[in-house]
C-alpha atoms as a PDB file:
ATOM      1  CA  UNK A   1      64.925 -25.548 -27.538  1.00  0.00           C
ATOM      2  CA  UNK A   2      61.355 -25.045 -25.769  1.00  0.00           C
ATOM      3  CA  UNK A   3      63.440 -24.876 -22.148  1.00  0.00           C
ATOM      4  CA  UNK A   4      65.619 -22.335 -23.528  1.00  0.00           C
ATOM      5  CA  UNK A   5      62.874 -19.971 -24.978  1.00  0.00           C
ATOM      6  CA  UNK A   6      60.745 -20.038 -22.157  1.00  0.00           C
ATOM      7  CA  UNK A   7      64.189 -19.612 -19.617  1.00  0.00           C
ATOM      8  CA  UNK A   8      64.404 -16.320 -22.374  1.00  0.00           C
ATOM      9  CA  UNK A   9      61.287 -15.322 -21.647  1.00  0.00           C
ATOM     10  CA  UNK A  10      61.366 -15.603 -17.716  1.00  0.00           C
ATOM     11  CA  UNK A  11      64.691 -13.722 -17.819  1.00  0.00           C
ATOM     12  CA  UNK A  12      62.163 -10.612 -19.855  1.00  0.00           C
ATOM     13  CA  UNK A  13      59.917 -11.168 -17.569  1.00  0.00           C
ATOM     14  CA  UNK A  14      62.472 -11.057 -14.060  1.00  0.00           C
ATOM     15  CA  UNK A  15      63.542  -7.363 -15.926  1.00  0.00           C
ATOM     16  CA  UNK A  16      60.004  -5.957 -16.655  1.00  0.00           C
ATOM     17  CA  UNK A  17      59.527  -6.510 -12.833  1.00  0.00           C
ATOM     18  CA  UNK A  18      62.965  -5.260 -11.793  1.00  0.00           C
ATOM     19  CA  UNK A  19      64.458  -8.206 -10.237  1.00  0.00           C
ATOM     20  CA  UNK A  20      68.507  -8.708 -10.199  1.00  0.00           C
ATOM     21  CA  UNK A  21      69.665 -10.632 -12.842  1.00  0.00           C
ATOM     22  CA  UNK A  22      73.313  -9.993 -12.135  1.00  0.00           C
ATOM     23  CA  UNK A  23      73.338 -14.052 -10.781  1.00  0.00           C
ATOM     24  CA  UNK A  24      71.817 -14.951 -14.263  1.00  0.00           C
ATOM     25  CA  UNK A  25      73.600 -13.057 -16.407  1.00  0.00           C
ATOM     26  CA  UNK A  26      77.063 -14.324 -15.154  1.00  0.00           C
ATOM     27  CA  UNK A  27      76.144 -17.653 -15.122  1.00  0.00           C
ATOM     28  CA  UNK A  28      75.117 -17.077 -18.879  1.00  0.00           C
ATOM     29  CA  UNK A  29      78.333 -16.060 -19.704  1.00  0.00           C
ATOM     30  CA  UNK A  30      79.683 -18.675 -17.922  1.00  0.00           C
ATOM     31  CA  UNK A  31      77.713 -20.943 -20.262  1.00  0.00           C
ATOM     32  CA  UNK A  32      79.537 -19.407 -23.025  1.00  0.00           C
ATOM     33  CA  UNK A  33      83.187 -19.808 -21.792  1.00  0.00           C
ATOM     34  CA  UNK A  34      82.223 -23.654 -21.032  1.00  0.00           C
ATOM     35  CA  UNK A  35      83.961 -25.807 -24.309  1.00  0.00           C
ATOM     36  CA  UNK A  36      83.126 -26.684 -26.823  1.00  0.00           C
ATOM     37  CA  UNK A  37      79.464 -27.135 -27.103  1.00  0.00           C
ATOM     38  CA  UNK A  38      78.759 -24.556 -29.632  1.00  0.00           C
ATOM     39  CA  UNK A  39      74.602 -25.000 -29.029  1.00  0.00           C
ATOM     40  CA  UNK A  40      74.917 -23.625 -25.156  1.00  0.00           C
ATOM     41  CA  UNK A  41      77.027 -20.875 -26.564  1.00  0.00           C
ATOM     42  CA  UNK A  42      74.466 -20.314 -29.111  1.00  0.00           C
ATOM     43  CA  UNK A  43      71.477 -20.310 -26.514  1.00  0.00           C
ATOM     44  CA  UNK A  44      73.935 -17.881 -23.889  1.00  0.00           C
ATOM     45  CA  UNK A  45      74.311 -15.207 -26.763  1.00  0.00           C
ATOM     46  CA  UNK A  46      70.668 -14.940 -27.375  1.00  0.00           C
ATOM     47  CA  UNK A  47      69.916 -14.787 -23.996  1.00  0.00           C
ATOM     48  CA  UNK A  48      72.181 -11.262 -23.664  1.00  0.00           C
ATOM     49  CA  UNK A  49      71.028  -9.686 -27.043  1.00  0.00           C
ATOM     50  CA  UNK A  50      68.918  -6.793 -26.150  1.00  0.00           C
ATOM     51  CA  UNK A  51      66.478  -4.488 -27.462  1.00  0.00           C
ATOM     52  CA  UNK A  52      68.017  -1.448 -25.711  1.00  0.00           C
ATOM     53  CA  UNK A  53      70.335  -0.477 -23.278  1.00  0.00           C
ATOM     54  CA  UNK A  54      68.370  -0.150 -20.457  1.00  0.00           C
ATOM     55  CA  UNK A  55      67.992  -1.231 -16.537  1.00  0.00           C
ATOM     56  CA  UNK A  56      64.385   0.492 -16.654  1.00  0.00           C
ATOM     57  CA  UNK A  57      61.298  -2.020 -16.921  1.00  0.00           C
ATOM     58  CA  UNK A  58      59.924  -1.235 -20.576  1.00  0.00           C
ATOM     59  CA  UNK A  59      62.601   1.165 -21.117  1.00  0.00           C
ATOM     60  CA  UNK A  60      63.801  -0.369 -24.295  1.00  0.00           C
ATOM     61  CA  UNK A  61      59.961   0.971 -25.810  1.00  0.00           C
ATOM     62  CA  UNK A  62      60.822   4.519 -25.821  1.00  0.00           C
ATOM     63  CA  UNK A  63      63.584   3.804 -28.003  1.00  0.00           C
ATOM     64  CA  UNK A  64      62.809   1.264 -30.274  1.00  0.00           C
ATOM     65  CA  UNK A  65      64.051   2.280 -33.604  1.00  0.00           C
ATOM     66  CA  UNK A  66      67.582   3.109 -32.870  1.00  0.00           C
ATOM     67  CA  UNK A  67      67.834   1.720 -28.955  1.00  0.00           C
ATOM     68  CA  UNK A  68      68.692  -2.164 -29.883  1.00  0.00           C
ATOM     69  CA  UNK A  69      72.308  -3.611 -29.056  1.00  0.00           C
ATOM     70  CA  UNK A  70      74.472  -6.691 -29.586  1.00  0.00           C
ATOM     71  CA  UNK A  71      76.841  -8.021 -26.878  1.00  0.00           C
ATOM     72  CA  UNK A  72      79.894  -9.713 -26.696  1.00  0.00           C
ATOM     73  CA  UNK A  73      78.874 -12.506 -23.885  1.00  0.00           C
ATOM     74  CA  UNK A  74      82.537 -12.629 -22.991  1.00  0.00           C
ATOM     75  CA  UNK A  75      83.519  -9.591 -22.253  1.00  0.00           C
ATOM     76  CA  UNK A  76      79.733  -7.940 -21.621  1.00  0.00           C
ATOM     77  CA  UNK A  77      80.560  -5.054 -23.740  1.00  0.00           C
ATOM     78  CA  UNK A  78      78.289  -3.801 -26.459  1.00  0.00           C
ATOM     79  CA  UNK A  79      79.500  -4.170 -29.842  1.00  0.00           C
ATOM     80  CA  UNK A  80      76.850  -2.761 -32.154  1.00  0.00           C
ATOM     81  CA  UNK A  81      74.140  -0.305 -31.909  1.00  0.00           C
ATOM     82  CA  UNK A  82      71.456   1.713 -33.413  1.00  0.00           C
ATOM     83  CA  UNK A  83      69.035  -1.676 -34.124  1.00  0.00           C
ATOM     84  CA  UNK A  84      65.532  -1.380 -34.629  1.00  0.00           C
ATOM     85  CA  UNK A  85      64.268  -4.019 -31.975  1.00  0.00           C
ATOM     86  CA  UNK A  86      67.031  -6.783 -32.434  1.00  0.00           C
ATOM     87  CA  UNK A  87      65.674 -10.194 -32.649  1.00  0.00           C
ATOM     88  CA  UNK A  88      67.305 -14.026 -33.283  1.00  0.00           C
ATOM     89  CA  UNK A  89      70.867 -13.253 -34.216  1.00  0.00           C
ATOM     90  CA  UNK A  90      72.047 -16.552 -35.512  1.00  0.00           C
ATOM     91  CA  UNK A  91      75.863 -17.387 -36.235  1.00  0.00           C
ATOM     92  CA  UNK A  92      75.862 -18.699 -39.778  1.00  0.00           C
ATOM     93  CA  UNK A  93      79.064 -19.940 -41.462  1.00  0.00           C
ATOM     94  CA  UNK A  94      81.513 -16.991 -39.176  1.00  0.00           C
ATOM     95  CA  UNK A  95      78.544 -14.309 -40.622  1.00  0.00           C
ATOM     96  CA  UNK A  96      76.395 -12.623 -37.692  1.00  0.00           C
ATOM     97  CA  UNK A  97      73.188 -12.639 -39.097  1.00  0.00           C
ATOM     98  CA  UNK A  98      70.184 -10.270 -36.733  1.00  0.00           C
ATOM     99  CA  UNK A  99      66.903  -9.743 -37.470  1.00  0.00           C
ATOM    100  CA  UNK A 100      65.322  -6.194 -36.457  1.00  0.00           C
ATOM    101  CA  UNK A 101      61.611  -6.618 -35.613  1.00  0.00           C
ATOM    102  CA  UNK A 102      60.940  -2.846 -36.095  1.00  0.00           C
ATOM    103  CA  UNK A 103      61.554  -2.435 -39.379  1.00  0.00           C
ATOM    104  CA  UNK A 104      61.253  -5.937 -40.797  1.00  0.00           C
ATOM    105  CA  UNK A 105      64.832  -6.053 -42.022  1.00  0.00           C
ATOM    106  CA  UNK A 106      67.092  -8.981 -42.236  1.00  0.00           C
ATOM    107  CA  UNK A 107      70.629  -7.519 -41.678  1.00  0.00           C
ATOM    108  CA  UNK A 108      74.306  -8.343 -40.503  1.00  0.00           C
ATOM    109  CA  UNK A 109      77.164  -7.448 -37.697  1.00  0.00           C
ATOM    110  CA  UNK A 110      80.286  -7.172 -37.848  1.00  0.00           C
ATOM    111  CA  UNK A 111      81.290  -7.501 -34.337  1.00  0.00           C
ATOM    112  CA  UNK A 112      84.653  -6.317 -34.915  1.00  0.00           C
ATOM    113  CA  UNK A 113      83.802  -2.866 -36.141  1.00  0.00           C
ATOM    114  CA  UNK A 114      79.988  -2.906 -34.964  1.00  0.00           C
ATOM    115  CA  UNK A 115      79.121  -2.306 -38.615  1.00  0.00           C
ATOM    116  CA  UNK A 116      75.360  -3.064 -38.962  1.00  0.00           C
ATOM    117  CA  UNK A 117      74.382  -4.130 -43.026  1.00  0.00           C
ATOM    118  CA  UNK A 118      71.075  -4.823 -44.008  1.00  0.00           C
ATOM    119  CA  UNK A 119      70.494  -7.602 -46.709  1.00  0.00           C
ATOM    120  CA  UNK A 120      67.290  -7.538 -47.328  1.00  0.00           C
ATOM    121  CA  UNK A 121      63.294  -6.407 -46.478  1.00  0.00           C
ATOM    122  CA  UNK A 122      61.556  -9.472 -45.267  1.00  0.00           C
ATOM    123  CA  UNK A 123      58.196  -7.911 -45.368  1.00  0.00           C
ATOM    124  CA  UNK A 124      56.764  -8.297 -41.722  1.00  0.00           C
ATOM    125  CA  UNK A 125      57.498  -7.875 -38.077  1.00  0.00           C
ATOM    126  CA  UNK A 126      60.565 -10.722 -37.829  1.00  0.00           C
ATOM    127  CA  UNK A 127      61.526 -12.892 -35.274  1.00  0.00           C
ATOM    128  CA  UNK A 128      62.919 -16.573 -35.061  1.00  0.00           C
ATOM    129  CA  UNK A 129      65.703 -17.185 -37.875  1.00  0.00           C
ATOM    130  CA  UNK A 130      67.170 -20.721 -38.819  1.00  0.00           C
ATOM    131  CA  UNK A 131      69.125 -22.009 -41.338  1.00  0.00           C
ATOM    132  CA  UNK A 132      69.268 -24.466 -43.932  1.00  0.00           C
ATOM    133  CA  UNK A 133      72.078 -24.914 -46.203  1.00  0.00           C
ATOM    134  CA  UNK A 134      71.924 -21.671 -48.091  1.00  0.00           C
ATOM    135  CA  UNK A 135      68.832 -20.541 -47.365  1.00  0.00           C
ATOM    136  CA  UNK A 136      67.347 -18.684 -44.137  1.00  0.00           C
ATOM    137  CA  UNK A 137      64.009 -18.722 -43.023  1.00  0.00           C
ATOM    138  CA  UNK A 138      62.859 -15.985 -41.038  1.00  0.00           C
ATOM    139  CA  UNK A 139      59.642 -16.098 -39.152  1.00  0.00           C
ATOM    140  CA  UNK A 140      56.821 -13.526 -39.620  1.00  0.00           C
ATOM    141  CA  UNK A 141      54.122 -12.342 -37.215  1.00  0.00           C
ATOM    142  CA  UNK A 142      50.932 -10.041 -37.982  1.00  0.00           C
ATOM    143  CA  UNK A 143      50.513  -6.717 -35.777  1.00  0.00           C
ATOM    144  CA  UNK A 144      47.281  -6.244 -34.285  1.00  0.00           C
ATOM    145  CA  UNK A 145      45.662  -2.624 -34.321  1.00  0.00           C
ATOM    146  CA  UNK A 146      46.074  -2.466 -30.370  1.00  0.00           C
ATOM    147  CA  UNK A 147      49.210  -4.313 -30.112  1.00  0.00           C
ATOM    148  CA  UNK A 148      52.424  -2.761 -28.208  1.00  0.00           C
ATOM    149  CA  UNK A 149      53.987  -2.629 -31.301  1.00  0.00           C
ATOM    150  CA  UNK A 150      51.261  -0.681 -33.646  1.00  0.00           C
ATOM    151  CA  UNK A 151      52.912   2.127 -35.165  1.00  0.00           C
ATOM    152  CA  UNK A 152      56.390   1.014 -36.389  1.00  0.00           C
ATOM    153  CA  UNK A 153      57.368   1.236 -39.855  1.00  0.00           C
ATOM    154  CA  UNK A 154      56.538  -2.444 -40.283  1.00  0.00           C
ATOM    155  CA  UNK A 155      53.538  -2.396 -38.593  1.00  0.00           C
ATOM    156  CA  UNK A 156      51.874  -0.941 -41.757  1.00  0.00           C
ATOM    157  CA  UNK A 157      53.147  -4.489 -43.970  1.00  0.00           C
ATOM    158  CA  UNK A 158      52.641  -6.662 -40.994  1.00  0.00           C
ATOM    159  CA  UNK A 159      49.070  -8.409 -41.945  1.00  0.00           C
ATOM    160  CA  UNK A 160      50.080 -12.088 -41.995  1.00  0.00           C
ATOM    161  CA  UNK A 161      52.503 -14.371 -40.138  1.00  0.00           C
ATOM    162  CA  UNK A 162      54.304 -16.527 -41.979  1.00  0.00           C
ATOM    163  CA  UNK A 163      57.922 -17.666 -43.281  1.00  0.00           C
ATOM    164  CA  UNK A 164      60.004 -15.844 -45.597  1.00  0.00           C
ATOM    165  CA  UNK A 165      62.685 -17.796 -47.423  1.00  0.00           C
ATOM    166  CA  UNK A 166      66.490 -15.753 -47.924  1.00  0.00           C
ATOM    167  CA  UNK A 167      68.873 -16.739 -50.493  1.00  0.00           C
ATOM    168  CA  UNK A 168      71.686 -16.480 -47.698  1.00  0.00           C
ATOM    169  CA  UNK A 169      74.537 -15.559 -50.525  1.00  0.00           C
ATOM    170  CA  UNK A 170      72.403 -13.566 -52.642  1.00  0.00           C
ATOM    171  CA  UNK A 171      70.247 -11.886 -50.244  1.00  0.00           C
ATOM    172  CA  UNK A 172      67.415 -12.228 -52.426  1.00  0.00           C
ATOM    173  CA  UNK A 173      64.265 -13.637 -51.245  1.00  0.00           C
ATOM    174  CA  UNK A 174      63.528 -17.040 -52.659  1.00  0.00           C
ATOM    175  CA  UNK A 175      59.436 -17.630 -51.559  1.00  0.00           C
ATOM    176  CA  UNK A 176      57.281 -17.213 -48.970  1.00  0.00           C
ATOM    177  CA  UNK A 177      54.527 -19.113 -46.883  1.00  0.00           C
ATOM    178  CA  UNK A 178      51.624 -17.098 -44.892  1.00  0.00           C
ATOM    179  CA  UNK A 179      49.027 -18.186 -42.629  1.00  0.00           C
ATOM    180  CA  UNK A 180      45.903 -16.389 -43.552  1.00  0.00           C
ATOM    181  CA  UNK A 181      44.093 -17.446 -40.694  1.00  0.00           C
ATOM    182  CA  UNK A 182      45.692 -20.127 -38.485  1.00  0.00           C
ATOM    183  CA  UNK A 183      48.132 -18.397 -36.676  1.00  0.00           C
ATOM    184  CA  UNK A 184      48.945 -14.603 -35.746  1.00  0.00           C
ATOM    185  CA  UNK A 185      52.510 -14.715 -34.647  1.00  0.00           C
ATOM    186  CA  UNK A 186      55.904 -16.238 -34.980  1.00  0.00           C
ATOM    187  CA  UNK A 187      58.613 -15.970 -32.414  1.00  0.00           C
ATOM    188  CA  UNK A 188      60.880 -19.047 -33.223  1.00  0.00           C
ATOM    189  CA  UNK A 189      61.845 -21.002 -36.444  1.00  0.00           C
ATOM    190  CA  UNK A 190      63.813 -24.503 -36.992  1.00  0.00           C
ATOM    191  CA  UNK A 191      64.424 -26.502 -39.741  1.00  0.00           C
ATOM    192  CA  UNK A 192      63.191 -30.287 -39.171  1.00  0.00           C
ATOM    193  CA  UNK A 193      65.232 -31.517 -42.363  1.00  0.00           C
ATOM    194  CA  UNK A 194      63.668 -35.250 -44.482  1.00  0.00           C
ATOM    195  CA  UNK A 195      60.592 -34.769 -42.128  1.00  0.00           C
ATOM    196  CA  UNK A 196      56.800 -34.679 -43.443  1.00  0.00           C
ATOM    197  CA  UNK A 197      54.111 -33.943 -41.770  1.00  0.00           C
ATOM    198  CA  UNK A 198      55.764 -32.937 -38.194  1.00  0.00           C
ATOM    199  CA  UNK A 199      53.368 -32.499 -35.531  1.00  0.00           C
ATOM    200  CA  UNK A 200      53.344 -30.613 -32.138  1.00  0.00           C
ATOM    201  CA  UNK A 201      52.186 -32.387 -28.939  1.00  0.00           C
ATOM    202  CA  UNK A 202      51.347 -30.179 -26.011  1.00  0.00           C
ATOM    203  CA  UNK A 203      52.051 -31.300 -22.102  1.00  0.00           C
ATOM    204  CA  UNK A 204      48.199 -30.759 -21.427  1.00  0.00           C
ATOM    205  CA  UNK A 205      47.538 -33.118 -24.014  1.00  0.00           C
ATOM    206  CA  UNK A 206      46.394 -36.673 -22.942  1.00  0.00           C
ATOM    207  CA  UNK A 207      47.316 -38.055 -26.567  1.00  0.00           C
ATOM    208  CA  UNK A 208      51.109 -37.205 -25.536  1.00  0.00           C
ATOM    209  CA  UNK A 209      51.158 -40.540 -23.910  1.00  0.00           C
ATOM    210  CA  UNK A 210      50.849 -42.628 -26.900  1.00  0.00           C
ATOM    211  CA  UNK A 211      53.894 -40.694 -28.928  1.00  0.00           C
ATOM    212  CA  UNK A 212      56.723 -43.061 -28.633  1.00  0.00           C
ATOM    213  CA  UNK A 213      60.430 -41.025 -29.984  1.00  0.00           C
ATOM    214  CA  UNK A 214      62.998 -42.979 -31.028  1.00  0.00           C
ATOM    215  CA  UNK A 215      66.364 -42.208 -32.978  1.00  0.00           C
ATOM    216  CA  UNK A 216      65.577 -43.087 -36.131  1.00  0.00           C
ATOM    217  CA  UNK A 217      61.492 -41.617 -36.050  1.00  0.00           C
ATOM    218  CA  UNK A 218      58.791 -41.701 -33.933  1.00  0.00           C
ATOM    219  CA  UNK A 219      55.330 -43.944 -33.955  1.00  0.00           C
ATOM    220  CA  UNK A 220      51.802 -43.654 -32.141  1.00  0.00           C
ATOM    221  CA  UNK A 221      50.716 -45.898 -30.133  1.00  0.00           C
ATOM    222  CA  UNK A 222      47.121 -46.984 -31.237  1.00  0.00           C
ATOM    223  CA  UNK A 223      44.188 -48.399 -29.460  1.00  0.00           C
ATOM    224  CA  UNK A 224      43.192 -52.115 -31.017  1.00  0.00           C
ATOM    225  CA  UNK A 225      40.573 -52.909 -33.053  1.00  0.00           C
ATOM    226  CA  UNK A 226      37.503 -54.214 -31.466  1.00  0.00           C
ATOM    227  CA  UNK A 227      37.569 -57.782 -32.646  1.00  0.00           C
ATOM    228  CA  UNK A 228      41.181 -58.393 -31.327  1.00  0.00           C
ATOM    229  CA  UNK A 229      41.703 -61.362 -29.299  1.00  0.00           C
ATOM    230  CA  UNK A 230      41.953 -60.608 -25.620  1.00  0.00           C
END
């Protein structure tokens, strides 16, 4: 999943400076039409959600309450619009779940008739959704004073990141963890199910050479004590 946020993010990056992305975008949706593996399909969609309908670098800013669309990778046409800053949408037992950054709302499409419902307030500036049996946890981030996005309706609510918790059938929210101080924003969540204690190991990171994955876990590797045999 790391190689497919940062390809996201190099594809927002290619459009801020105006490049071509025609090449990309149809080998995205030939991604898509490749069977069956639903994860690639997954990972095409998200690349061609957008935050507004625009060719113009930044252009999706001047319209960010209403300018947001879904798209239908196959075809390339837009099937719902109007979104406040569209964000994660995640296909959850044949329901379209999106989140909409702008105004912190949790909400659904129905890409037949482009019908946009919201569930529920999440509270904070939303982005990275997964899913867990019934529940969906939606990942918060705090807005800075100066930020790009000071000034939206959920900028005023936005003081912590954090994870909300979603009843998925009831729409009600079920709890909440913040970060008061350890981290500032959110743009991804997943769902590491019977696992304690996870840790992240960076690439810059020397210790990454003792981490040793397997199937079934993973161990460190750990230096021996000084009075061990030679």
């Amino acid at each position: 999943e790391w190689f497919a946020r940062q390809a996201r993010l190099e594809l927002t990056a290619r459009t801020a400076a105006g490049q071509d992305l025609s090449v990309a975008k149809a080998e995205l949706r030939a991604l898509f039409d490749t069977p069956p593996d639903s994860a690639n399909k997954l990972r095409a969609l998200w690349s061609l959600s957008a935050l507004g309908a625009t060719d113009t670098p930044r252009g999706w800013s001047d319209d960010r309450l209403v300018g947001g669309v879904v798209l239908d990778v196959a075809s390339g046409a837009t099937v719902a619009h109007g979104l406040a800053m569209p964000h994660s949408p995640r296909l959850v037992d044949g329901t379209l779940f999106v989140l909409q950054s702008a105004t912190g709302m949790l909400s659904t499409v129905d890409p037949a008739s482009g019908t946009v419902t919201d569930v529920c307030a999440v509270g904070g500036f939303a982005r990275g959704l997964a899913r867990r049996g019934d529940y969906l946890f939606v990942g918060l981030s705090k807005i800075r004073g100066r930020s790009t996005f000071a000034g939206l309706p959920v900028s005023g609510h936005a003081r912590h990141a954090g994870v909300v918790v979603v009843h998925a059938p009831s729409g009600q929210i079920a709890g909440s963890v913040l970060f008061t101080s350890s981290a500032e924003e959110i743009y991804d969540v997943q769902v590491l199910p019977e696992t304690a204690r996870p840790g992240i190991v960076g690439p810059d990171q020397p210790v990454r050479g003792r981490a040793i994955p397997t199937e079934g876990g993973g161990f460190w590797a750990l230096d021996a004590p000084p009075d061990a045999a030679a």
